[in-house]
Protein backbone atom coordinates (compact mmCIF):
# COMPACT_ATOMS: atom_id res chain seq x y z
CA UNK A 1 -89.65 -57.90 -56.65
CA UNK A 2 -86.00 -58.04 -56.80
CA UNK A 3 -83.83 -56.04 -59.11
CA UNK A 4 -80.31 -56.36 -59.49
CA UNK A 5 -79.85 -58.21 -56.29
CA UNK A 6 -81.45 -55.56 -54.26
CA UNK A 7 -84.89 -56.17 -52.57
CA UNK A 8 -87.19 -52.85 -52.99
CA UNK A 9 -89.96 -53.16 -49.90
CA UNK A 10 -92.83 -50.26 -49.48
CA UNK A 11 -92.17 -48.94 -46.30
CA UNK A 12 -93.62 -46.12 -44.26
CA UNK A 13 -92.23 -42.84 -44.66
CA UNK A 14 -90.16 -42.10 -42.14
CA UNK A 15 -90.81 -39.11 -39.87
CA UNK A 16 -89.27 -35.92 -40.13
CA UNK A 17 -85.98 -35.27 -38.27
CA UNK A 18 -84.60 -32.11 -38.37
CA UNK A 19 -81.25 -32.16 -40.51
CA UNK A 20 -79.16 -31.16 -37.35
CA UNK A 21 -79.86 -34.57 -35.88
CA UNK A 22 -78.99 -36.77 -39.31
CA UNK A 23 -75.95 -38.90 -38.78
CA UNK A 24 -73.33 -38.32 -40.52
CA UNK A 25 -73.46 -40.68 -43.56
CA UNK A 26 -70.54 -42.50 -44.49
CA UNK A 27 -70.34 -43.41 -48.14
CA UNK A 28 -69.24 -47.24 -48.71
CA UNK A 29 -68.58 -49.05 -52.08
CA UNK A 30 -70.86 -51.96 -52.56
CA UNK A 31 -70.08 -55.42 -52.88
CA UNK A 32 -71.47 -57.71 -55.32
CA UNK A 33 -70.70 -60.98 -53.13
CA UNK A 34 -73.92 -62.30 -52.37
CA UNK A 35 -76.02 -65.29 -54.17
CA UNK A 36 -77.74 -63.42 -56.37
CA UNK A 37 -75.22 -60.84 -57.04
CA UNK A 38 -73.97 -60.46 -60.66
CA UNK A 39 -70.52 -59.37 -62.05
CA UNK A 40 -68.84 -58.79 -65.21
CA UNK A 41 -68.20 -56.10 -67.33
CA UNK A 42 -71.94 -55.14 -68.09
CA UNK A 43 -72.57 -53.78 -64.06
CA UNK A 44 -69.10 -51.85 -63.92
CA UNK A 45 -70.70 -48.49 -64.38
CA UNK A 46 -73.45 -49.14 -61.54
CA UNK A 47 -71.78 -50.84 -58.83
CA UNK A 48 -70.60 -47.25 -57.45
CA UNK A 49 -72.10 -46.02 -54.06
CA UNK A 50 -75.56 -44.32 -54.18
CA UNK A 51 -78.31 -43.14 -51.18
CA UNK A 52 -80.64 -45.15 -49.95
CA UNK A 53 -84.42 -44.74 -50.60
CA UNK A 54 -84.79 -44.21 -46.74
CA UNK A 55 -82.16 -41.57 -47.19
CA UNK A 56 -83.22 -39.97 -50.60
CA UNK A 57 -87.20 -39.92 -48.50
CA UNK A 58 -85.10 -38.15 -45.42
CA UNK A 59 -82.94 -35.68 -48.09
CA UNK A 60 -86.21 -34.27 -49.32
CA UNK A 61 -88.11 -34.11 -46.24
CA UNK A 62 -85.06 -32.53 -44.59
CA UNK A 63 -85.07 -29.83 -47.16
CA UNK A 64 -88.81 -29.62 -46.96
CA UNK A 65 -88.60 -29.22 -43.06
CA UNK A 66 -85.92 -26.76 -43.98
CA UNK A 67 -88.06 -25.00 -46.63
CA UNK A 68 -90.66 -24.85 -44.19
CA UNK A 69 -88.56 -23.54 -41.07
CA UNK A 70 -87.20 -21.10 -43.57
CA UNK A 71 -90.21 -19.92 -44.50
CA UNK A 72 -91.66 -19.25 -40.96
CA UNK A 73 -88.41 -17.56 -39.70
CA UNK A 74 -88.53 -15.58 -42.86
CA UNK A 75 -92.40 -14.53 -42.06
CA UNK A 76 -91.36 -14.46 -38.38
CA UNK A 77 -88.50 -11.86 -39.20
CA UNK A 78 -90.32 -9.84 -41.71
CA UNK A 79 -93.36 -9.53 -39.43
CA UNK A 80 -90.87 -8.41 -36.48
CA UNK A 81 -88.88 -6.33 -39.28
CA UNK A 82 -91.74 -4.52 -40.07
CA UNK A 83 -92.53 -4.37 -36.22
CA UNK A 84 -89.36 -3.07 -35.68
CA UNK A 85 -89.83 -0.62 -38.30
CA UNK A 86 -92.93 0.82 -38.00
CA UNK A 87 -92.35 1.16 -34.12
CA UNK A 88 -88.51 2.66 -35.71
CA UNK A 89 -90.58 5.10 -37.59
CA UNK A 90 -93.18 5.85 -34.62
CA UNK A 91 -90.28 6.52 -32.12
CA UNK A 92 -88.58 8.80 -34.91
CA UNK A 93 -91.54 10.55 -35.73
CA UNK A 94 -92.48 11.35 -32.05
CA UNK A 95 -88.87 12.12 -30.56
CA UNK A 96 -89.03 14.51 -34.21
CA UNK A 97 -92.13 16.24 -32.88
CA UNK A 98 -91.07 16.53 -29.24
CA UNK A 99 -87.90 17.88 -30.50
CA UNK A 100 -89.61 20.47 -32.49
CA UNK A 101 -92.26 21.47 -29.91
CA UNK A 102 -89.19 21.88 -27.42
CA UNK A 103 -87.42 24.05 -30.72
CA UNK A 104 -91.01 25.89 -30.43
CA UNK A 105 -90.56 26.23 -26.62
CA UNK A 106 -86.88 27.46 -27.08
CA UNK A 107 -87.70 30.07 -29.55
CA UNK A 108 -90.97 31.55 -27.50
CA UNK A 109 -88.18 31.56 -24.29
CA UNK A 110 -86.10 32.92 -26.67
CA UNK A 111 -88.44 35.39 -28.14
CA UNK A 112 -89.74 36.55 -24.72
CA UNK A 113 -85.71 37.35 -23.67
CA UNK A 114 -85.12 39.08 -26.90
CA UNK A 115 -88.36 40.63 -26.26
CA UNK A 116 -87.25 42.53 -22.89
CA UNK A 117 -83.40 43.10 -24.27
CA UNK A 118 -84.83 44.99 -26.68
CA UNK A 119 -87.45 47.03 -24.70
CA UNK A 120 -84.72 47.55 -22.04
CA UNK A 121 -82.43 48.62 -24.77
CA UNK A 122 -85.05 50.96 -26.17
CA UNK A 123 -85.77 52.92 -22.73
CA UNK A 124 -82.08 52.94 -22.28
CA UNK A 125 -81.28 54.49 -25.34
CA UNK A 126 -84.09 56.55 -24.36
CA UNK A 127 -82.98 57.76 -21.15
CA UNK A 128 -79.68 58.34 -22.04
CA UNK A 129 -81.30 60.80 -24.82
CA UNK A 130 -82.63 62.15 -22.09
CA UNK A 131 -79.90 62.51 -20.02
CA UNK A 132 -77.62 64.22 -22.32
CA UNK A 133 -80.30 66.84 -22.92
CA UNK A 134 -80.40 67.21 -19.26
CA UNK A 135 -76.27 67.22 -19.61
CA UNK A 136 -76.65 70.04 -22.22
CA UNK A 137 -78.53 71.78 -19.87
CA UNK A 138 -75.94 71.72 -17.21
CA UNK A 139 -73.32 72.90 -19.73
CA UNK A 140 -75.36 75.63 -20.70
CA UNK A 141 -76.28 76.83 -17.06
CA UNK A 142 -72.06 76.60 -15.96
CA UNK A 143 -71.81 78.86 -19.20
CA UNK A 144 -74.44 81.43 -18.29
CA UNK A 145 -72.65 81.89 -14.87
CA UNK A 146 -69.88 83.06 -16.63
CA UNK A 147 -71.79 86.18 -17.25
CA UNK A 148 -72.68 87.10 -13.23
CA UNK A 149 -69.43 86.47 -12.11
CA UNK A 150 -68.10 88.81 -14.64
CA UNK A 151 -70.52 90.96 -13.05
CA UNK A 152 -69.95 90.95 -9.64
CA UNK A 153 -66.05 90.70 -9.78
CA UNK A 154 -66.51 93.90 -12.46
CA UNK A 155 -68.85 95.78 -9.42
CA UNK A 156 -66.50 95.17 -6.90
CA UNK A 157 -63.46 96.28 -8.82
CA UNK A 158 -65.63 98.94 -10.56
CA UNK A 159 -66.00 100.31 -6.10
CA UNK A 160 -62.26 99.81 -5.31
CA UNK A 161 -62.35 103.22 -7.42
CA UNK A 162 -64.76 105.15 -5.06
CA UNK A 163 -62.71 108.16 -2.86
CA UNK A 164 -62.81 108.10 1.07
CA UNK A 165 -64.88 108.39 3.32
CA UNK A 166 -67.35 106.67 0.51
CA UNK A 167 -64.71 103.85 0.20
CA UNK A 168 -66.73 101.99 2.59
CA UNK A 169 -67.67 97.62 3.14
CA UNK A 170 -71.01 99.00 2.90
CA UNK A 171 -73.97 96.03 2.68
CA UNK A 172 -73.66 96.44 -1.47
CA UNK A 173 -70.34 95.19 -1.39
CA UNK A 174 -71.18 92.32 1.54
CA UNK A 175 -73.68 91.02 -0.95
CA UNK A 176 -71.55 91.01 -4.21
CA UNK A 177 -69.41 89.12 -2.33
CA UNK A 178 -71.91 87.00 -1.14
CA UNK A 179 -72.86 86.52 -4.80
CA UNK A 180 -69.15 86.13 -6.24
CA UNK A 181 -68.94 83.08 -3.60
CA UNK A 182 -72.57 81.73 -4.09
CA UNK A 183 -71.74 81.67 -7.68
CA UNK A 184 -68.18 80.05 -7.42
CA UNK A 185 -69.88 77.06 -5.15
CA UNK A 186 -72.71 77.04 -7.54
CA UNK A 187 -69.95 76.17 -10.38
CA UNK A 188 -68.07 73.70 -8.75
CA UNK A 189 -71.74 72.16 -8.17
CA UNK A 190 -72.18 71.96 -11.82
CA UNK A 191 -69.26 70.70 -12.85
CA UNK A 192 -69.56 68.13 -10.33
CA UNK A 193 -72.89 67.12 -11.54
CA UNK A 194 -71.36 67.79 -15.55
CA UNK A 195 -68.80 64.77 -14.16
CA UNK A 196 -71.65 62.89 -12.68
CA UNK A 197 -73.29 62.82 -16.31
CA UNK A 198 -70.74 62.01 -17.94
CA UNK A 199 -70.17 58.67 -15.88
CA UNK A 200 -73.90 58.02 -15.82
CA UNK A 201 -74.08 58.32 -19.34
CA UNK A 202 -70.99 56.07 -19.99
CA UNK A 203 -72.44 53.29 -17.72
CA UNK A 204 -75.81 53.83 -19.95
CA UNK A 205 -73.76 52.91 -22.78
CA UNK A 206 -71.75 49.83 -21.44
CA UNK A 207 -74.80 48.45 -20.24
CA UNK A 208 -76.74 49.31 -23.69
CA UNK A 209 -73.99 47.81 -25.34
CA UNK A 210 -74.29 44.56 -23.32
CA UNK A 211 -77.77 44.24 -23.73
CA UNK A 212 -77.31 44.88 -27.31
CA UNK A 213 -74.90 42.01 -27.51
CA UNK A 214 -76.96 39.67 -25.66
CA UNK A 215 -79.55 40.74 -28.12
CA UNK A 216 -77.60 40.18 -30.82
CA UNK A 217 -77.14 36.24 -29.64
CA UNK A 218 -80.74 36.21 -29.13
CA UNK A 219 -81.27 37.17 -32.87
CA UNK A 220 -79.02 34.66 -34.38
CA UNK A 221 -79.69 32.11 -32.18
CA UNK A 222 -83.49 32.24 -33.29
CA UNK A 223 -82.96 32.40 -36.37
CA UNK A 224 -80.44 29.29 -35.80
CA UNK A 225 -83.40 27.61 -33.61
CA UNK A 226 -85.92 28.96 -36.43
CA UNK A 227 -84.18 26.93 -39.58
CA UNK A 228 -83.94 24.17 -37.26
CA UNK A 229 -87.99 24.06 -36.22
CA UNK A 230 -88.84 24.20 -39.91
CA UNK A 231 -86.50 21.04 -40.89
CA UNK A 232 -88.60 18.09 -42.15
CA UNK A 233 -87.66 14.67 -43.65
CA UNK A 234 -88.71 16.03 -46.72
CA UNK A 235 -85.80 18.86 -46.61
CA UNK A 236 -82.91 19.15 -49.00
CA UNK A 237 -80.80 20.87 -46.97
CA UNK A 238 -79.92 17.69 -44.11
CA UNK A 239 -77.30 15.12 -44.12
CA UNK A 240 -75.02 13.29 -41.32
CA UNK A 241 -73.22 15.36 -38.61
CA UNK A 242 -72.58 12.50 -36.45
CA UNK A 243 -69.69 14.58 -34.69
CA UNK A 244 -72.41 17.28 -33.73
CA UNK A 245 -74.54 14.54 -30.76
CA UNK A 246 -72.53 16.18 -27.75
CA UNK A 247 -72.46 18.66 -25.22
CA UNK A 248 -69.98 21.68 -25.53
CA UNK A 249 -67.74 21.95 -22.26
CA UNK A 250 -68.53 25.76 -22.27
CA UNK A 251 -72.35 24.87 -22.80
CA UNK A 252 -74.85 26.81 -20.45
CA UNK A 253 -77.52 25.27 -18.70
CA UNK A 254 -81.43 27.06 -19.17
CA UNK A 255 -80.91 28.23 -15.64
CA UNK A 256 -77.66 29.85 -16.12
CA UNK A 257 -79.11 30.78 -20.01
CA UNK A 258 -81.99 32.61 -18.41
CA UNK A 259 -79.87 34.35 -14.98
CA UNK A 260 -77.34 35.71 -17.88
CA UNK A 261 -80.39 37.65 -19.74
CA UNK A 262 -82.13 38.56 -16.41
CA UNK A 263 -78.84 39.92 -15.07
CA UNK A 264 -78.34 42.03 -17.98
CA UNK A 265 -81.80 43.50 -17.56
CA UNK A 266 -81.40 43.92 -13.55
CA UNK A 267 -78.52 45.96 -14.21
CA UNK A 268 -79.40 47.94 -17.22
CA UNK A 269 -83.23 48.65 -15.37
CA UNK A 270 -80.49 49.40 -12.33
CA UNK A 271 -78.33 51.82 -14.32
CA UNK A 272 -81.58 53.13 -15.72
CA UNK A 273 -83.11 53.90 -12.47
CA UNK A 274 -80.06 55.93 -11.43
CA UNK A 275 -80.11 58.02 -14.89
CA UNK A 276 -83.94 58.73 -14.10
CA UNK A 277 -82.61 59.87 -10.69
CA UNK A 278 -79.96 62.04 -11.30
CA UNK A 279 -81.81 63.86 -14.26
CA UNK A 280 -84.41 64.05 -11.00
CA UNK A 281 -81.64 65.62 -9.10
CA UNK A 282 -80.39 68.03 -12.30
CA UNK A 283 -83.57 69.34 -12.26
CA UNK A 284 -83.63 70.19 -9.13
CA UNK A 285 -80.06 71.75 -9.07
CA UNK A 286 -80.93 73.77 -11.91
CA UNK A 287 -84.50 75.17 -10.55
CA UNK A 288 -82.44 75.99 -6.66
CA UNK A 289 -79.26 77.22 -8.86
CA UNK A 290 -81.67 79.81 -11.10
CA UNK A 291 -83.51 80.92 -7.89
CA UNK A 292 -80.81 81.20 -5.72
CA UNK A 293 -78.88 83.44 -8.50
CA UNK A 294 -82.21 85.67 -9.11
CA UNK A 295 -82.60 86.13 -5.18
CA UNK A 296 -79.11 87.20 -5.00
CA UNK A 297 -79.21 89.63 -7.90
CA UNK A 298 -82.34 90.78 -6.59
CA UNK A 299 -81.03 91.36 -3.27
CA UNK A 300 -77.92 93.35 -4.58
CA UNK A 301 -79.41 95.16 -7.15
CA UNK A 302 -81.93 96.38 -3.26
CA UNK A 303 -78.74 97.17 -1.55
CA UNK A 304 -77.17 98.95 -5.00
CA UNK A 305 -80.76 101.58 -5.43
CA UNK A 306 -80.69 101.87 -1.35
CA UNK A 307 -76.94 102.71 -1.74
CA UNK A 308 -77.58 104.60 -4.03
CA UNK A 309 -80.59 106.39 -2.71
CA UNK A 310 -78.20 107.02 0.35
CA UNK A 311 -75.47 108.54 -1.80
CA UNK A 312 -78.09 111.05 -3.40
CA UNK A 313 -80.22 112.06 -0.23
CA UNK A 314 -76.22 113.05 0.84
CA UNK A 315 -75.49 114.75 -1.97
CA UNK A 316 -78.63 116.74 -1.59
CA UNK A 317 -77.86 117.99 1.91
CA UNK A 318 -74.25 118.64 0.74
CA UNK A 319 -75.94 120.74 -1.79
CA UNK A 320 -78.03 122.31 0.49
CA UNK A 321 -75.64 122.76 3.28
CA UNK A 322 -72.99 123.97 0.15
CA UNK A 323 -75.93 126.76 -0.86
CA UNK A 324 -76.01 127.91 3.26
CA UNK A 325 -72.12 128.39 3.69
CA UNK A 326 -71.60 130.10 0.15
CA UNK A 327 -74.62 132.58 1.49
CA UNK A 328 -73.16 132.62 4.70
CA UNK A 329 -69.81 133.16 2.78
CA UNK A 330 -71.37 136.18 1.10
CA UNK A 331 -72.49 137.45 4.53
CA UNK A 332 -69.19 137.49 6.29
CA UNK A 333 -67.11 139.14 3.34
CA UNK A 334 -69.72 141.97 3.84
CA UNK A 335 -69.71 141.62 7.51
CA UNK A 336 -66.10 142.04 7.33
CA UNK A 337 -66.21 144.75 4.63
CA UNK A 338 -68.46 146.83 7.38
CA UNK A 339 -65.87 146.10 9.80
CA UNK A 340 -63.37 147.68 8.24
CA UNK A 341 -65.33 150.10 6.90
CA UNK A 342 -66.24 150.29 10.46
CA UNK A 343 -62.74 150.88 11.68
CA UNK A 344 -61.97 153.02 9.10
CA UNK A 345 -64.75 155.52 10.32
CA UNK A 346 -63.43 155.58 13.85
CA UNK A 347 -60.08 157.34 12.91
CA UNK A 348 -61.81 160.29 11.76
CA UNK A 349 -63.24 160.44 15.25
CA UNK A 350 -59.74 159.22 16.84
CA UNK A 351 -57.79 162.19 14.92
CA UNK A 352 -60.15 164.93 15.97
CA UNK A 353 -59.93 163.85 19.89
CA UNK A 354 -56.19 163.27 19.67
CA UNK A 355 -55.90 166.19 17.86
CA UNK A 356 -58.01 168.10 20.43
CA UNK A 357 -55.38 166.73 23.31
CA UNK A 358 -52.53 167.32 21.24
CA UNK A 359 -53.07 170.47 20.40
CA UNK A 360 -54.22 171.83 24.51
CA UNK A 361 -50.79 169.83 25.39
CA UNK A 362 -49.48 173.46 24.11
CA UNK A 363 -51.29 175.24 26.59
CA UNK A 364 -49.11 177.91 28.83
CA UNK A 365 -48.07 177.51 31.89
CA UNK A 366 -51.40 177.25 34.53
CA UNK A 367 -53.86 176.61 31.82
CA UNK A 368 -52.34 173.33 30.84
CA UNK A 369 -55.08 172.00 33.20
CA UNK A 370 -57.09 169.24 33.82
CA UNK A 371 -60.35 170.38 33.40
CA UNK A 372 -63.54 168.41 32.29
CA UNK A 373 -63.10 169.03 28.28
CA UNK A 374 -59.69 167.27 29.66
CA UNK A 375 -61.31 164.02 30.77
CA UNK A 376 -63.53 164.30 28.29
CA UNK A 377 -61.21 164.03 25.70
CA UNK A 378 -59.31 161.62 27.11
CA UNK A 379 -62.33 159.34 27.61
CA UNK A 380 -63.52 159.90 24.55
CA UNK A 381 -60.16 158.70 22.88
CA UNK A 382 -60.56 155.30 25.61
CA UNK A 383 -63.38 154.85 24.27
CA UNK A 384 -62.95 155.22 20.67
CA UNK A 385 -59.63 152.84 21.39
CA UNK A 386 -61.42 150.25 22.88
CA UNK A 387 -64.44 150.26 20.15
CA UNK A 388 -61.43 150.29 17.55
CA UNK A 389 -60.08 147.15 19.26
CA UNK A 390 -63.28 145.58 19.53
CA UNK A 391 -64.24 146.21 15.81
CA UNK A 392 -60.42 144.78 15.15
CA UNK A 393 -60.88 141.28 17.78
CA UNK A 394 -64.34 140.93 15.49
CA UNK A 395 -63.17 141.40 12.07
CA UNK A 396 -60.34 138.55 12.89
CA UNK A 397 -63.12 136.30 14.10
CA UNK A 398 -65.16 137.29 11.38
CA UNK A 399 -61.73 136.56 8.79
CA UNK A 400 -61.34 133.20 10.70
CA UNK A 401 -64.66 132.60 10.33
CA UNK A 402 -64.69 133.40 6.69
CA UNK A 403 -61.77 130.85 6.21
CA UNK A 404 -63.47 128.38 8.53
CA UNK A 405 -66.39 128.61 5.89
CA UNK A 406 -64.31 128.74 3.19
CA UNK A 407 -62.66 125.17 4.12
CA UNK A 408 -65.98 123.84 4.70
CA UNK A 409 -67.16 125.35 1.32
CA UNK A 410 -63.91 123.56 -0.46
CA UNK A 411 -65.07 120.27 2.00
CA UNK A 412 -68.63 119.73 0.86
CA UNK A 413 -67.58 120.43 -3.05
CA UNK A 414 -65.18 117.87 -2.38
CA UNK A 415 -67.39 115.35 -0.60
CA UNK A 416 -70.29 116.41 -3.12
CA UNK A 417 -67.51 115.07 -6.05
CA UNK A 418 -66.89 112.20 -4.24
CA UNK A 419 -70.92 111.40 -3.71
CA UNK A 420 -71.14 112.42 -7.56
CA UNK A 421 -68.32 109.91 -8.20
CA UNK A 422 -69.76 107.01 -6.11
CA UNK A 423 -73.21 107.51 -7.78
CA UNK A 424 -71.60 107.18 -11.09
CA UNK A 425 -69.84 104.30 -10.25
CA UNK A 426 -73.27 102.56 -8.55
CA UNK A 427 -75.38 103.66 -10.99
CA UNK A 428 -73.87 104.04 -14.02
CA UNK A 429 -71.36 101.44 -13.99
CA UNK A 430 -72.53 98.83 -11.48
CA UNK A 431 -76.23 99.01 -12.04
CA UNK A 432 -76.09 99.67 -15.95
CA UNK A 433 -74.36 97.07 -16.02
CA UNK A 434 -76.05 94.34 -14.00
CA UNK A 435 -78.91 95.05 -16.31
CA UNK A 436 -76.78 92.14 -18.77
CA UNK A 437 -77.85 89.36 -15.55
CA UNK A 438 -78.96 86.42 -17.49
CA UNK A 439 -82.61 85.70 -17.56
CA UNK A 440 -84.25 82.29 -15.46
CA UNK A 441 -84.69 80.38 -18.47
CA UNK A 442 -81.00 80.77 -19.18
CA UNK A 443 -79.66 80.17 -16.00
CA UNK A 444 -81.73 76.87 -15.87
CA UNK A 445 -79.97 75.92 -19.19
CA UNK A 446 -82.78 76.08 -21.38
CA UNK A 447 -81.23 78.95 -24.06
């Protein structure tokens, strides 16, 4: 059936092409110049160009290909987007939980290091508690040798005031020496161990001080490590840092993390080990110092009560001896008194014979003779002479005896003053006052 000069035929519809292989239509006007074609004014307003039914078929199955394509790249892309996002989601969730059981990791590694810096700085705080008491000590015992050597200097000075002969290097004075020098090297020991300390103690301190530090960074960075395990999606407190994904240059690696701590330790057990020691060795220097000073009081204070034992057992046989002359004394001033009492009675005698000669001198002429009253006389004044010169030669020995004794007399009182003098010094001075010798305990630095 034909409709304004245009035959309308049922034809199959055509198949689908896809719209990217359409031609590209080119709209024509038609022309009315065929048999049946009409014109006039009535048609004007319908002879423009318009699709063809073959083209208006291929329009809509174009867009219903297109509808449909749509459709199964839209299904196609949501399936993949949802794909994409739950395996998104999956990825995020697992690298979330591996990053906070390595955060969990971190903070036991980091526990365990804070851990042993904080034992380590503990025991070193500990020990060098310890070794300052042990320092206290050794300041005590270089004080309490003040006291001996005061002693021992005051002894010997004390003896430079004995008299001759007991102004002697006897074996009192060998020791006190012995003892001024033992306890002049026994200072300088002490203050060399005082110095010793002091730098022990500092190096306890430095290498506290690191630990400490290290500690410190331990602390903050678990707590740092800490807020960070406990983050979760749900937090309020998260947002972008997208400057933050990178490595610091100065950034240490676990290995280097880890030697850093363990270093600290090594040298803080290190420094630790030599504190230990050297309180060890204070110890021991205090114990030898204490019994080396007792031994040497002890051995001074033997020689001081021999000494002095010596000085008295003298002074008793100079008191003795001092008792014999002033008897003997006594003796020879009467000895001597008899001998010139003794003397005296011969001149009676003397007169009478040499008055007997003297008088027969006179005798006249012939009878001045020699007869045997003569000789008799005259032998009797020889012999009363010679027992005159006698009694004289014995009463100067007897007078130079008497001084002899006398000198000795003055000798012994002297030398018994002098023994009397040395004991008081010895015992009285020197021993009196080495009865102010420290005790053990104090010597050892423990008062």
């Amino acid at each position: 059936m034909a409709q304004a000069g245009v035959l309308l035929t049922k034809e199959p519809a055509p198949q689908a092409v896809p719209a990217s292989d359409l031609p590209v239509k080119v709209y024509e006007m038609a022309l009315n110049t065929g048999p049946d074609s009409s014109s006039g004014l009535a048609t004007a307003g319908f002879r423009t160009a318009k699709y063809l039914p073959a083209e208006w078929y291929q329009s809509n199955n174009d867009l219903y290909h297109k509808a449909s394509t749509g459709c199964e790249q839209g299904e196609r892309g949501r399936a993949e987007a949802k794909e994409l996002a739950e395996r998104a989601a999956a990825t995020a969730q697992r690298a979330q939980r591996d990053s906070t059981a390595s955060l969990g990791l971190r903070l036991r590694d980091i526990h365990f290091w804070k851990a042993e810096l904080q034992k380590e700085i503990e025991e070193l705080d500990a020990e060098t508690g310890l070794l300052a008491a042990q320092k206290l000590r050794l300041e005590r015992a270089l004080d309490a040798t003040e006291v001996p050597y005061a002693i021992a200097t005051d002894n010997l000075q004390c003896r430079e005031r004995r008299q001759p002969p007991d102004l002697v290097s006897d074996e009192v004075e060998r020791e006190l020496l012995k003892e001024a020098e033992l306890i002049r090297n026994i200072q300088e020991l002490l203050k060399r161990t005082l110095m010793q300390a002091g730098n022990q103690m500092r190096l306890n301190r430095d290498h506290k001080e690191i630990c400490e530090m290290d500690w410190s960074d331990k602390i903050e960075t678990y707590n740092i490590d800490d807020k960070c395990e406990r983050y979760s999606n749900q937090s309020t407190n998260i947002q972008f840092h997208p400057s933050s994904v990178k490595f610091e240059e100065s950034a240490s690696t676990p290995e280097t993390w880890a030697k850093f701590s363990h270093d600290n330790i090594y040298r803080a057990e290190r420094e630790k080990l030599a504190s230990i020691n050297l309180r060890a060795l204070i110890d021991n220097i205090l114990h030898d110092v204490s019994e080396d000073l007792r031994m040497q009081c002890a051995a001074v204070n033997e020689a001081f009560a021999k000494r002095c034992e010596e000085l008295d057992d003298a002074k008793h046989k100079l008191e003795h001896h001092l008792k014999k002359i002033l008897k003997e004394i006594g003796a020879q001033e009467a000895n001597i008194a008899a001998l010139k009492q003794a003397i005296k009675d011969e001149e009676a005698p003397m007169k009478v014979a040499q008055t007997r000669l003297y008088d027969r001198s006179f005798r006249p002429n012939v009878e001045l003779c020699r007869d045997e009253a003569q000789f008799r006389l005259t032998g009797e004044v020889e012999e009363l002479t010679e027992s005159i010169e006698s009694l004289k030669k014995k009463l100067l020995e007897s007078e130079q005896s008497l001084r002899n004794l006398e000198d000795t007399r003055m000798n012994l009182e002297k030398e018994i003053a002098v023994k009397t003098n040395s004991i008081f010094i010895d015992r009285q001075k020197c021993m009196a006052h080495r009865t102010l010798y420290p005790v053990v305990l104090k010597l050892a630095g423990y008062q």
